[in-house]
Protein backbone atom coordinates (compact mmCIF):
# COMPACT_ATOMS: atom_id res chain seq x y z
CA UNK A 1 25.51 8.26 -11.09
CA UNK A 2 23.95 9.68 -7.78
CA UNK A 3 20.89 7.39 -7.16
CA UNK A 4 20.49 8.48 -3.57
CA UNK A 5 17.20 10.67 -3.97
CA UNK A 6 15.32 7.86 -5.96
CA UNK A 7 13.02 5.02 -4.42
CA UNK A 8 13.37 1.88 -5.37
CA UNK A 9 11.07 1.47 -8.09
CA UNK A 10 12.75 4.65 -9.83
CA UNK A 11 16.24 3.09 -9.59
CA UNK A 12 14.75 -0.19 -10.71
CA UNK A 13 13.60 1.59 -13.77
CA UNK A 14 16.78 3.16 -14.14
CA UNK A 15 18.63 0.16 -13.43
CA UNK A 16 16.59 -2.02 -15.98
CA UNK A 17 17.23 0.63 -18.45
CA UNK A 18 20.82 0.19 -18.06
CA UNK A 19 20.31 -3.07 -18.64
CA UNK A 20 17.70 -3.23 -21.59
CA UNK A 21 20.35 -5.04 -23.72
CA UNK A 22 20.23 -8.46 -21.96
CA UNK A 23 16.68 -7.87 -22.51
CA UNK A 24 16.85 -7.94 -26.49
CA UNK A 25 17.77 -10.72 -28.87
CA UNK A 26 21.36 -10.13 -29.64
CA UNK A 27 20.72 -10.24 -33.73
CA UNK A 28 17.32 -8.34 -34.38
CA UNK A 29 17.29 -6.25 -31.37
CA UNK A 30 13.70 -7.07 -30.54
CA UNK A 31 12.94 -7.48 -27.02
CA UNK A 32 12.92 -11.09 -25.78
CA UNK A 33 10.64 -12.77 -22.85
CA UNK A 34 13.80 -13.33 -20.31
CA UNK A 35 13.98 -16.72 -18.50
CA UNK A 36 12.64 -16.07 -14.80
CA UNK A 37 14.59 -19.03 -13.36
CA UNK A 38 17.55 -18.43 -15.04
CA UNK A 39 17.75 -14.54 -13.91
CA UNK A 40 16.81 -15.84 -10.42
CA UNK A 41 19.78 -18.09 -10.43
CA UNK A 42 22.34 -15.31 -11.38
CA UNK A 43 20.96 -13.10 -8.10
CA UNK A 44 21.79 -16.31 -6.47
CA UNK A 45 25.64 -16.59 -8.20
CA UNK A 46 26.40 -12.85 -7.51
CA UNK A 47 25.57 -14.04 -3.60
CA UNK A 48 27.28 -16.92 -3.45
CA UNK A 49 30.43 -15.08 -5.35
CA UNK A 50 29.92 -12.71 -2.13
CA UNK A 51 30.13 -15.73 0.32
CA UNK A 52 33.14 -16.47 -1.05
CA UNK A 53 34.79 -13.10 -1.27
CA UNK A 54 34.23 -13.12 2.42
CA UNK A 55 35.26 -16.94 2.92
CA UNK A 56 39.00 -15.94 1.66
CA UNK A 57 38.96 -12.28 2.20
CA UNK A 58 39.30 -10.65 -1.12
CA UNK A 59 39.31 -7.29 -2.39
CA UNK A 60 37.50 -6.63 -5.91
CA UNK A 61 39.35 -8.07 -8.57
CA UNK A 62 37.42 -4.91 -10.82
CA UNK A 63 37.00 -2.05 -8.16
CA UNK A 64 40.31 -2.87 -6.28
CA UNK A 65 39.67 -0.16 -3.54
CA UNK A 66 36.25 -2.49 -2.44
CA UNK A 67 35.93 -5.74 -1.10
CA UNK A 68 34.93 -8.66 -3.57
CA UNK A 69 31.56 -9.65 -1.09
CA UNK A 70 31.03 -5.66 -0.91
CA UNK A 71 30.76 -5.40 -5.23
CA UNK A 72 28.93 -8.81 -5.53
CA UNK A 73 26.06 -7.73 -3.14
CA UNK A 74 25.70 -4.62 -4.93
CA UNK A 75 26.34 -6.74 -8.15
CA UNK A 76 23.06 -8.92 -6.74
CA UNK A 77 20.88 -5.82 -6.18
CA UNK A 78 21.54 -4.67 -9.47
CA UNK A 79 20.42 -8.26 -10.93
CA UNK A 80 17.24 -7.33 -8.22
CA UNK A 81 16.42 -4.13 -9.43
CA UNK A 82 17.16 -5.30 -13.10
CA UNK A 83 14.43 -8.41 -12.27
CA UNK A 84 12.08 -6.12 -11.02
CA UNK A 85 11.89 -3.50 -13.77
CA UNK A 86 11.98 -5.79 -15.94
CA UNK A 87 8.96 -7.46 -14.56
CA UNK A 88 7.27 -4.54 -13.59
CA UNK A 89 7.29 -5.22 -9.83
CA UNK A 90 6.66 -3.02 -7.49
CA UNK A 91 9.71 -3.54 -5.18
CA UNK A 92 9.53 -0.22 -2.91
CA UNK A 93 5.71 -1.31 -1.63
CA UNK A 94 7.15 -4.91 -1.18
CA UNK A 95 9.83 -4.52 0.87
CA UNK A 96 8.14 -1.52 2.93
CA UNK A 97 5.14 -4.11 3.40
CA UNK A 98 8.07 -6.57 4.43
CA UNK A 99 9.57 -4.75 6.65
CA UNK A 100 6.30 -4.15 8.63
CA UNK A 101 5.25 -7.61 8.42
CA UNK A 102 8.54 -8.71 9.96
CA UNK A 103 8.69 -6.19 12.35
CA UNK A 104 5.46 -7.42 14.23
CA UNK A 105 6.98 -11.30 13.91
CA UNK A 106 6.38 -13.30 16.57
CA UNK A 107 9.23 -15.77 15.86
CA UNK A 108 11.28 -12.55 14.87
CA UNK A 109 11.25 -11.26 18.54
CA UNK A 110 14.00 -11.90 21.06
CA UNK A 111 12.09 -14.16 23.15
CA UNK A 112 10.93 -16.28 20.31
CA UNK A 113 14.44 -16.59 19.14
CA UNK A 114 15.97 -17.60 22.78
CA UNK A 115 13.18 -20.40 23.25
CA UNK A 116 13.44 -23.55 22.70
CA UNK A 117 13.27 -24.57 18.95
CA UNK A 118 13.29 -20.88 18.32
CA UNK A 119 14.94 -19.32 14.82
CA UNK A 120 18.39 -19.22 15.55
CA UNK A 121 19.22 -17.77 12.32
């Protein structure tokens, strides 16, 4: 699938529609209100399965040509992109709004960073 001409709100759409299943109960087929914590903690698992993929230097176990942190990020945007069509957010004007807002950070700046008690991280 070549997704590299959509924004993010079309691939989230597209993405979600991949997805619709987990979105329906499993016997009736009728669409089910999906746990918001619960989908927010698998984002999290695909992450951390990405820390650790780095931590011991694996390759995919399911895309053997990729590395394991490589799939499981793209396995977390998925979940992202799932969360947000699903939710009907509008993830292309948040993270363009994001990106602006950070980029006029004070405590994002060098300076800020090098001072004392600045964001290291």
């Amino acid at each position: 699938m070549n997704t590299s001409d959509m924004s993010l709100n079309e691939l989230s759409a597209v993405v979600h529609g991949l997805n619709i299943n987990w979105w329906r109960d499993i016997k009736t087929g009728e669409p089910i209100q999906r746990n918001k914590g619960e989908l927010l903690c698998l984002i999290h698992s695909e992450i951390s399965e990405a820390m650790e993929g780095e931590r011991k230097g694996l390759m995919d176990d399911h895309i053997p040509n990729r590395r394991m942190a490589e799939v499981e990020l793209a396995d977390a945007i998925i979940r992202i992109l799932d969360y947000a069509g699903g939710f009907n957010y509008d993830i292309q004007g948040a993270l363009e709004e994001k990106l602006e807002y950070n980029r006029k950070r004070n405590d994002h700046k060098h300076e800020a960073r090098k001072a004392e008690g600045g964001k290291k991280f």
